[in-house]
N, C-alpha and C. Protein backbone atom coordinates (compact mmCIF):
# COMPACT_ATOMS: atom_id res chain seq x y z
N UNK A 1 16.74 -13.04 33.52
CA UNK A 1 16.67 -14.04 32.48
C UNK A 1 18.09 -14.55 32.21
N UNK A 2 18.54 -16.30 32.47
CA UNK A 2 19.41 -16.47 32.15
C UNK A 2 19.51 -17.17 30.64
N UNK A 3 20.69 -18.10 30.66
CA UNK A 3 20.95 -19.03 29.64
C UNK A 3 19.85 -19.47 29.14
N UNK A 4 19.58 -20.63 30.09
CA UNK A 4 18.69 -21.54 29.47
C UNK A 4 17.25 -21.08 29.54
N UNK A 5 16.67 -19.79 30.06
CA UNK A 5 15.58 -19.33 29.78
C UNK A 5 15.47 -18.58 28.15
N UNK A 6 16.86 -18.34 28.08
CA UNK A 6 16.93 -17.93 26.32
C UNK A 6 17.20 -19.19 25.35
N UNK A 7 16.78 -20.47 26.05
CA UNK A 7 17.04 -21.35 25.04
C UNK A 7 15.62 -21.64 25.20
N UNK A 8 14.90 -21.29 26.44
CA UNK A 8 13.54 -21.93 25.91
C UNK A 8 13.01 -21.05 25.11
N UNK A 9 13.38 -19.45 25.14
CA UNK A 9 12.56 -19.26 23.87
C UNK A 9 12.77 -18.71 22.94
N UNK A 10 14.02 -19.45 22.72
CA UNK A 10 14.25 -19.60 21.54
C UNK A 10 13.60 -21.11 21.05
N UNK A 11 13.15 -21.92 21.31
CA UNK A 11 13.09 -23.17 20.99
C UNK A 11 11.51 -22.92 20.90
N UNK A 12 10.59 -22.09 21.70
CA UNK A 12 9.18 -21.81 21.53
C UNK A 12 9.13 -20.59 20.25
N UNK A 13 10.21 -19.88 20.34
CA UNK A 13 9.81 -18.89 19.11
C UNK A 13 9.74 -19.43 17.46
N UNK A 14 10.30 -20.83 17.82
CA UNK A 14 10.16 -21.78 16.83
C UNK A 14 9.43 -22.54 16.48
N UNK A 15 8.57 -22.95 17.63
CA UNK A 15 7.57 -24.33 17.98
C UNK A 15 7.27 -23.79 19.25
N UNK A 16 5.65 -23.23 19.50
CA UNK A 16 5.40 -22.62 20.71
C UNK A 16 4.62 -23.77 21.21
N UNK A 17 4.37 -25.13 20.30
CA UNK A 17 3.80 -26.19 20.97
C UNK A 17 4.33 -26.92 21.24
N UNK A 18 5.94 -26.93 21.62
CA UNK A 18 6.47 -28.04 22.11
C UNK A 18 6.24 -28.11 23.80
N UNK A 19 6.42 -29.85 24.11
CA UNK A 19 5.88 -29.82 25.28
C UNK A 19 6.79 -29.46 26.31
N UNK A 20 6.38 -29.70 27.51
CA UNK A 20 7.07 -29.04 28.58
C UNK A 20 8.04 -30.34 28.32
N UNK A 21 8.02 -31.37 28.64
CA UNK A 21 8.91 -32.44 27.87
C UNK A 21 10.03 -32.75 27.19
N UNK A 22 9.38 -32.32 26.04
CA UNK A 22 10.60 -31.68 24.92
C UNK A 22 11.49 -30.69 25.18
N UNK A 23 10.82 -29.41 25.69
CA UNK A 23 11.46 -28.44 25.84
C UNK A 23 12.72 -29.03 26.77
N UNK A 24 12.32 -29.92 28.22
CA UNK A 24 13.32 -30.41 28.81
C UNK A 24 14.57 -31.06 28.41
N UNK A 25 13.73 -32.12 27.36
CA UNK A 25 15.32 -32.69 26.94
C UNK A 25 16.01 -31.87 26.11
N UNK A 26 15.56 -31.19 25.41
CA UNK A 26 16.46 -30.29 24.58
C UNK A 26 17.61 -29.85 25.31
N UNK A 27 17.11 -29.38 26.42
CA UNK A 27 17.74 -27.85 27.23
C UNK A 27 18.52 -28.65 28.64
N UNK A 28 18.15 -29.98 28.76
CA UNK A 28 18.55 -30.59 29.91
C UNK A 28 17.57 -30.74 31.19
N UNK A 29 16.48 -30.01 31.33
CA UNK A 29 15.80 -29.82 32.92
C UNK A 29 14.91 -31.04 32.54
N UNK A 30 14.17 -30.98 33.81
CA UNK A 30 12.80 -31.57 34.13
C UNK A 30 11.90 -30.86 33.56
N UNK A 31 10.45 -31.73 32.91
CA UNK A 31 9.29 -30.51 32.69
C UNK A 31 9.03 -30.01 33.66
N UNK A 32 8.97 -30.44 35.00
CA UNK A 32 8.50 -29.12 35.92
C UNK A 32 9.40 -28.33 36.44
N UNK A 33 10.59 -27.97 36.03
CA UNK A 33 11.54 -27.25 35.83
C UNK A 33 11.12 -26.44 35.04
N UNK A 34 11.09 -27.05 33.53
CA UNK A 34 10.46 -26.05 32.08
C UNK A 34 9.23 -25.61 32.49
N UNK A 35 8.27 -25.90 33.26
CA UNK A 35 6.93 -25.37 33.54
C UNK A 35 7.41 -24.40 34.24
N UNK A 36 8.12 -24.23 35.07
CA UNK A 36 8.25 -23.12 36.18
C UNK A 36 9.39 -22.02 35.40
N UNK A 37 9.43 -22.25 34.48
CA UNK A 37 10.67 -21.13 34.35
C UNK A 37 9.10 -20.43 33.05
N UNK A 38 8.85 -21.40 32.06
CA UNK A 38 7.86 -21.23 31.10
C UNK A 38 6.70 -19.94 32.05
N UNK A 39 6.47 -20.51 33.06
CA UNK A 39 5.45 -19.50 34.05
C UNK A 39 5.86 -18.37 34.25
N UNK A 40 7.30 -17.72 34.93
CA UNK A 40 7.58 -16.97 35.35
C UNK A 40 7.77 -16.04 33.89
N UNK A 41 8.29 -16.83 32.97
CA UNK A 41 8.85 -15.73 31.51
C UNK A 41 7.30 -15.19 31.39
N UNK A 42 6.21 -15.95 31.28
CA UNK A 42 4.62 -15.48 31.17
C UNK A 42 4.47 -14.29 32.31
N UNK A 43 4.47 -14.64 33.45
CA UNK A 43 4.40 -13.51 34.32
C UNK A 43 4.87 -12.46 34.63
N UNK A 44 6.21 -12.50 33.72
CA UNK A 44 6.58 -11.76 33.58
C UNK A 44 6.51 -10.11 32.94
N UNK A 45 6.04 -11.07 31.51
CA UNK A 45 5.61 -10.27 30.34
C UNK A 45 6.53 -10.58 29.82
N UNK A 46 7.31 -11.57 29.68
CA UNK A 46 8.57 -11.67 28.87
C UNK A 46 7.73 -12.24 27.57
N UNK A 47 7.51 -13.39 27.99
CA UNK A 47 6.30 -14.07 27.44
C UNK A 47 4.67 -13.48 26.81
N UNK A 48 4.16 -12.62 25.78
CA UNK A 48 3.22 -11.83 25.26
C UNK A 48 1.98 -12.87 25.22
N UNK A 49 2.32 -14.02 24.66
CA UNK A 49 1.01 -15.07 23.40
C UNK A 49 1.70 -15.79 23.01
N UNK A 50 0.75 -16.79 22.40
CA UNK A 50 1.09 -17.84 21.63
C UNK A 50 -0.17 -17.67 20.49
N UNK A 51 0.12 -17.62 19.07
CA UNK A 51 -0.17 -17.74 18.17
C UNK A 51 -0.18 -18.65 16.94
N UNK A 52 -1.58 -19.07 16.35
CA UNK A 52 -1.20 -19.76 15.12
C UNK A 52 -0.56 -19.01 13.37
N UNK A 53 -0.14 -19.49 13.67
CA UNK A 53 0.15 -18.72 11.69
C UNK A 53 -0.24 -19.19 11.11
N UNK A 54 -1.18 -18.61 9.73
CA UNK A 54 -1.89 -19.13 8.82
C UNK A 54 -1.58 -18.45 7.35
N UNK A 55 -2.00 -19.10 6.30
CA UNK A 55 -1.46 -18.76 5.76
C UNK A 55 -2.70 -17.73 4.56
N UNK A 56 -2.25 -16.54 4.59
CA UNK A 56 -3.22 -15.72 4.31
C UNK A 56 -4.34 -15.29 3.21
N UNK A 57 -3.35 -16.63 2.00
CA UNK A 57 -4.42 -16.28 0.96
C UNK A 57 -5.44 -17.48 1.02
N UNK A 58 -4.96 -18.06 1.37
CA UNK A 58 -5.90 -19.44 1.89
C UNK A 58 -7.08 -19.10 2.84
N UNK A 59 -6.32 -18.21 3.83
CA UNK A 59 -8.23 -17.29 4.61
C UNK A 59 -8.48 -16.31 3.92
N UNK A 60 -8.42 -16.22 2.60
CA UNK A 60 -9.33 -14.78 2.26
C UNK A 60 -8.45 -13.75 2.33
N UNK A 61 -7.33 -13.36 2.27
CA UNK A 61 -7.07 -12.31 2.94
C UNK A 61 -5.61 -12.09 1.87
N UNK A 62 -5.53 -12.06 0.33
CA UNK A 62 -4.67 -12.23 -0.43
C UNK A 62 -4.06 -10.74 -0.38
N UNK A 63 -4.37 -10.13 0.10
CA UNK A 63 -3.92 -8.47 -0.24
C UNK A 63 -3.21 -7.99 1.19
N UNK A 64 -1.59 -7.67 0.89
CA UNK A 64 -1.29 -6.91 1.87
C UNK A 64 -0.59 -5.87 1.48
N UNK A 65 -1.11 -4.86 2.46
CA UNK A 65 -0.47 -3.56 1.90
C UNK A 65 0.22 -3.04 2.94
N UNK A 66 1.40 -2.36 2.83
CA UNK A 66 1.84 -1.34 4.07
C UNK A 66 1.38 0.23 3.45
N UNK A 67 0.88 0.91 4.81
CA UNK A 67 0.52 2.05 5.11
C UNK A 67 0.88 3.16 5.66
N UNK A 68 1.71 4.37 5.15
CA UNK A 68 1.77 5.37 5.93
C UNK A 68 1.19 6.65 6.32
N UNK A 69 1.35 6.85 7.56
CA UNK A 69 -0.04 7.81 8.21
C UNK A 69 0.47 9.05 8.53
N UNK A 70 0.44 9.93 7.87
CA UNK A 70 0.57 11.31 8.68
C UNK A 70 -0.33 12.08 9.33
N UNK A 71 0.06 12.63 10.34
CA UNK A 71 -0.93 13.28 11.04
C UNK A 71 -0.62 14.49 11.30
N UNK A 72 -2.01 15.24 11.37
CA UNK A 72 -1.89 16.45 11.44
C UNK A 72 -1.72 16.98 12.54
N UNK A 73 -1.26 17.91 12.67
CA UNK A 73 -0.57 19.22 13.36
C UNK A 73 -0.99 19.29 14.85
N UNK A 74 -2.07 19.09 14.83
CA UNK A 74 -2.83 18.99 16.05
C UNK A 74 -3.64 17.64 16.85
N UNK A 75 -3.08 16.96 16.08
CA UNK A 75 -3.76 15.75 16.97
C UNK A 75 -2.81 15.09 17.24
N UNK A 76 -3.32 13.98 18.24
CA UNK A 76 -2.14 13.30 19.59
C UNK A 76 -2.10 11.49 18.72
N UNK A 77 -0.80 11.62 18.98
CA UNK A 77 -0.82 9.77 18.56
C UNK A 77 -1.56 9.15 18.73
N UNK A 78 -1.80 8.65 20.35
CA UNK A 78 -2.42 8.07 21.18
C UNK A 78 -3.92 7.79 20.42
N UNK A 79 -4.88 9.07 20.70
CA UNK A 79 -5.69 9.01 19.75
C UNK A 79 -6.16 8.24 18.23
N UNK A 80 -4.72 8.42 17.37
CA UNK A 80 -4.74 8.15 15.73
C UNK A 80 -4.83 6.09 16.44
N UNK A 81 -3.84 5.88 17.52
CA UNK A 81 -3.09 4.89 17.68
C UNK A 81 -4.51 3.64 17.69
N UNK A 82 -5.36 4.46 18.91
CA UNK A 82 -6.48 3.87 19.24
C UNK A 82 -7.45 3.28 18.28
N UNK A 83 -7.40 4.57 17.21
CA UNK A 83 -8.78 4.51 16.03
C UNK A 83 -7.46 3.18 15.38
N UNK A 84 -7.19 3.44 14.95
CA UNK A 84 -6.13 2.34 13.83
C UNK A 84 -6.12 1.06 15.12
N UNK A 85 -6.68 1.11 16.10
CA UNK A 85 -6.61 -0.54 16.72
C UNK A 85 -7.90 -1.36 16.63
N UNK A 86 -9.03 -0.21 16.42
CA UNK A 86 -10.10 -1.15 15.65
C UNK A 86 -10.41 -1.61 15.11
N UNK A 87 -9.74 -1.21 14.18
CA UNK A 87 -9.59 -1.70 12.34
C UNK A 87 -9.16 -3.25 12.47
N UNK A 88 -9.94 -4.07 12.12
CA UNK A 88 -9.27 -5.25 11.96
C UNK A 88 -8.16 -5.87 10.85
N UNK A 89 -8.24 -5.11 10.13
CA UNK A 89 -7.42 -5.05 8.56
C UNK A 89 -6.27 -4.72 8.94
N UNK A 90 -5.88 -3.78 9.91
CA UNK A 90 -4.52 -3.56 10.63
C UNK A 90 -4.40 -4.49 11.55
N UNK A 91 -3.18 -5.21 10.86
CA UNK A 91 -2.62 -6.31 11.46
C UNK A 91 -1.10 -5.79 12.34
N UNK A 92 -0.52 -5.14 12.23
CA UNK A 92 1.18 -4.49 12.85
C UNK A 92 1.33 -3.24 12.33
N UNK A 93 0.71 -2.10 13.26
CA UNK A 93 1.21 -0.53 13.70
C UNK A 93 2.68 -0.05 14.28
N UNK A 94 2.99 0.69 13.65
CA UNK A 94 4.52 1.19 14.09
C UNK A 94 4.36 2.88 14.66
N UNK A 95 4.91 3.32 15.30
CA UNK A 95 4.79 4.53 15.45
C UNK A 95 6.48 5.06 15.10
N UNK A 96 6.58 5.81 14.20
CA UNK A 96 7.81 6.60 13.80
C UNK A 96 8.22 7.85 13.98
N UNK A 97 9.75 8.00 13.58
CA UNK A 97 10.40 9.07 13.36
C UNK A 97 10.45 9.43 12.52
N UNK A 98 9.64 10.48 11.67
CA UNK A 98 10.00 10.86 10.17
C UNK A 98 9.09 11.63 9.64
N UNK A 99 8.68 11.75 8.27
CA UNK A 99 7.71 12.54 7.74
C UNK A 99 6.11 11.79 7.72
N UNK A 100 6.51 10.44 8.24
CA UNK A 100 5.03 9.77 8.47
C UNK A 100 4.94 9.39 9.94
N UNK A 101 4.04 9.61 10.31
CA UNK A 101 3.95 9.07 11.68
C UNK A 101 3.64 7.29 12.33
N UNK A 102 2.98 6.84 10.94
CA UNK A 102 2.85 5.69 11.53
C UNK A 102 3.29 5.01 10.23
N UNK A 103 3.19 3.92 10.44
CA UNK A 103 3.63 2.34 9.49
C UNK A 103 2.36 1.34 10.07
N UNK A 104 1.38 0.91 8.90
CA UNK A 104 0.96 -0.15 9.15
C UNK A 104 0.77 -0.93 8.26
N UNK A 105 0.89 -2.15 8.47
CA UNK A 105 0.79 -3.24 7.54
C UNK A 105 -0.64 -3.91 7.73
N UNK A 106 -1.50 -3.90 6.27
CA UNK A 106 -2.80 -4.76 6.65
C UNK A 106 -3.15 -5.33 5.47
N UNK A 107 -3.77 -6.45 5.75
CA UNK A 107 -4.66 -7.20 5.22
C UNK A 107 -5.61 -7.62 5.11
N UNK A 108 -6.24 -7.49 3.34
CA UNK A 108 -7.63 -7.40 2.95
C UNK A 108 -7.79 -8.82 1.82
N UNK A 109 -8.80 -9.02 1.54
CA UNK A 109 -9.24 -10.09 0.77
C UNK A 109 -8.91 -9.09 -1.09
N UNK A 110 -9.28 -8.16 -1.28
CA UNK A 110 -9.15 -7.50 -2.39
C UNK A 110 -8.71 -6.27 -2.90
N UNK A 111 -8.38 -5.63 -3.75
CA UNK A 111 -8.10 -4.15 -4.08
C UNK A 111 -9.27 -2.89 -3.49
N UNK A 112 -10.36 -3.76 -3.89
CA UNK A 112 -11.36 -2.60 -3.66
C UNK A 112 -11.70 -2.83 -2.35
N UNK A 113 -11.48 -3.96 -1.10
CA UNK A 113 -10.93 -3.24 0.52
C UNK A 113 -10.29 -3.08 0.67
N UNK A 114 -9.01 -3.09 0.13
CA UNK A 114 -7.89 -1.88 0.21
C UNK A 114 -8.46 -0.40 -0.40
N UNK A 115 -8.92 -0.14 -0.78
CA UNK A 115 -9.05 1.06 -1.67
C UNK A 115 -10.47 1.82 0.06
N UNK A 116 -11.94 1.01 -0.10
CA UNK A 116 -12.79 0.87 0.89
C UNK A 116 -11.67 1.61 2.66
N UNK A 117 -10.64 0.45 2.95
CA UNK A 117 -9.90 0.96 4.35
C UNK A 117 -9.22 1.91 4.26
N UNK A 118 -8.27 2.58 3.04
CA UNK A 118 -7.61 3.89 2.89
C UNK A 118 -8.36 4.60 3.27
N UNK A 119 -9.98 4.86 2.10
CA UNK A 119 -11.15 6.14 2.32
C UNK A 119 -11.55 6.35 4.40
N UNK A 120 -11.61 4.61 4.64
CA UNK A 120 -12.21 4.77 6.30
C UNK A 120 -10.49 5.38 7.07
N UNK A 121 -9.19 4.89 6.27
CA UNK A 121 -8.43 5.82 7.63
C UNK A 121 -8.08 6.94 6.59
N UNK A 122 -8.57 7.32 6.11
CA UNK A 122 -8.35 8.92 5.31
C UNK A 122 -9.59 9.99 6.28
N UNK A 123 -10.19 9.03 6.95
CA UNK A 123 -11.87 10.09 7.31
C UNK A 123 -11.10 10.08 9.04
N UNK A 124 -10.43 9.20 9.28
CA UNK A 124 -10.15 9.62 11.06
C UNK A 124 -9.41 10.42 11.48
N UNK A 125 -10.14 11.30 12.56
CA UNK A 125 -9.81 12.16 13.24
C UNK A 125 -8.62 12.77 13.22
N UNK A 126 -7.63 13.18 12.67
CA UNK A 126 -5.70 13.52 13.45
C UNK A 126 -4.83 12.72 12.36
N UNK A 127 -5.61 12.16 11.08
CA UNK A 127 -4.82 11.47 10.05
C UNK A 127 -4.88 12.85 9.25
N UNK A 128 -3.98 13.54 8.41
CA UNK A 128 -3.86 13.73 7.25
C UNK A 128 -3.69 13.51 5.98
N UNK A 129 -3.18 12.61 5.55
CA UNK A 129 -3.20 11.66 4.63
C UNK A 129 -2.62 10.04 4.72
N UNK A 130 -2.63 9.10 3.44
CA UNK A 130 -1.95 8.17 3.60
C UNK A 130 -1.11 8.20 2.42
N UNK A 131 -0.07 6.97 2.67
CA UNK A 131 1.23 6.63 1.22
C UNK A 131 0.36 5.18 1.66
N UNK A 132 0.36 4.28 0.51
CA UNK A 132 0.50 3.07 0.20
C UNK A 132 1.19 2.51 -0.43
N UNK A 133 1.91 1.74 0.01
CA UNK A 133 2.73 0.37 -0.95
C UNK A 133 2.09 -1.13 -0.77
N UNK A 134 1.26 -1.49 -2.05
CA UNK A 134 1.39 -2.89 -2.15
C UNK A 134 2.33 -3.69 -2.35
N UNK A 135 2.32 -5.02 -1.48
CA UNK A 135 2.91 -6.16 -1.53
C UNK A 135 2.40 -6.83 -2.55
N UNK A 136 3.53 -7.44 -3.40
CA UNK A 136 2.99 -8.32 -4.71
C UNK A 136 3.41 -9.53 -4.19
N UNK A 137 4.11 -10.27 -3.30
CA UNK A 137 4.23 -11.24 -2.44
C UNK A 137 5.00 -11.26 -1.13
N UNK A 138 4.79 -12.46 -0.37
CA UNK A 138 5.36 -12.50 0.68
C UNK A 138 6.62 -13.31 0.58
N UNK A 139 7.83 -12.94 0.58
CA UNK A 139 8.98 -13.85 1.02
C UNK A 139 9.15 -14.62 2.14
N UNK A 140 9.02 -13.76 3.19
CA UNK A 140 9.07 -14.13 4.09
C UNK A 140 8.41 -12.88 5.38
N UNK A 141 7.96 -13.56 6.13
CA UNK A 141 7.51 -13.12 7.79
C UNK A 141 7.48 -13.49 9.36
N UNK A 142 7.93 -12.48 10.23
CA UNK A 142 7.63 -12.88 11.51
C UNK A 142 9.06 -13.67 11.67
N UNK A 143 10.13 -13.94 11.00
CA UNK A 143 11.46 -14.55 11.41
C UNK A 143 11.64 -14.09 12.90
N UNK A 144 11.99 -15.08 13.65
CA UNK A 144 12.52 -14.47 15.08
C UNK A 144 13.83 -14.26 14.73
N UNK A 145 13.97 -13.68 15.52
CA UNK A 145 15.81 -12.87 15.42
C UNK A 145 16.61 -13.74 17.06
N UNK A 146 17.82 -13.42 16.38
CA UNK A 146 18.54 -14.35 17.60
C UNK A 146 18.07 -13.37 18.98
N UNK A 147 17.98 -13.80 20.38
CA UNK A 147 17.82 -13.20 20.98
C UNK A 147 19.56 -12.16 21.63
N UNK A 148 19.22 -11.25 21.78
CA UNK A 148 20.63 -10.89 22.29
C UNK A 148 20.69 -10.66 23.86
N UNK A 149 21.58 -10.94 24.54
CA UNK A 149 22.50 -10.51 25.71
C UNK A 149 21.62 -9.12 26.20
N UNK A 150 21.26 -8.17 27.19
CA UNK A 150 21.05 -7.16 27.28
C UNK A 150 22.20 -6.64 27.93
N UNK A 151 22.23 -5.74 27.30
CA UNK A 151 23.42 -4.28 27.74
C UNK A 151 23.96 -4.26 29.69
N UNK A 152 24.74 -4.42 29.92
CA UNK A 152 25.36 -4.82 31.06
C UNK A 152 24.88 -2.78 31.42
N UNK A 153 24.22 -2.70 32.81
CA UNK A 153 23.87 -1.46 33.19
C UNK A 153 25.42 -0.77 34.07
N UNK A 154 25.60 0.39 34.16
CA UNK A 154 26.74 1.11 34.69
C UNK A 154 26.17 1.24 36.36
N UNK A 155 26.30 0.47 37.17
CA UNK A 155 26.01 0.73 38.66
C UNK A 155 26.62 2.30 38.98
């Protein structure tokens, strides 16, 4: 990945609908220049999705809470990781270093499905308990961060 593949996405982590077009004049190429570099970052896996953002109390979904998961003694992440990917209310799982094992952030339409999804991940398998912190608003989310340089490797 060079230069100007970090300017395209940086310029999509901003506007993932700009056209192959745009993206060109910005950055200087041809769109089928920007198409072919746009392809390879995808094939890469550099490239994950493209997503809409919405805005959450407007769908129903005014309640967000972050969640922490400890697990017990004997059960495997992997496992906890799986059950917590069904849940549609879990929107961004973390797996940690510390006295909790996981971090998740989710969102519900009300208190009492927040209260309803604690009891359902209080009952799965390899959880021991949860911490909750409600969010009383959103400042801000999802900021992209500048991209950085990767670490020059020691041949």
């Amino acid at each position: 990945m060079d230069k100007i593949d970090r300017q395209i996405l940086d310029l999509l982590r901003t506007n993932a609908r700009l056209t192959y077009a745009e993206l060109g004049r910005q950055i200087g190429l041809s769109p089928p220049a920007v198409h072919d570099r746009v392809s390879k970052l995808e094939s890469t896996g550099v490239i994950l999705g493209y997503r809409t953002a919405v805005d959450a109390d407007r769908v129903g979904l005014g309640v967000t809470a972050l969640v922490g998961i400890v697990q017990t003694d004997s059960s495997e992440a992997d496992d906890i990781a799986a059950a917590l990917s069904e849940l549609p209310e879990v929107e961004s799982c973390y797996f940690l270093a510390g006295q909790e094992s996981f971090l998740c952030k989710v969102r519900v339409g009300t208190i009492a499905e927040l209260e309803a999804l604690i009891g359902r991940l209080n009952r799965v398998p390899g959880i021991a308990r949860t911490h909750s912190t409600i969010a009383l608003s959103t400042k801000w989310e999802n900021r992209p961060q500048p991209l950085r340089e990767p670490p020059e490797s020691e041949d």
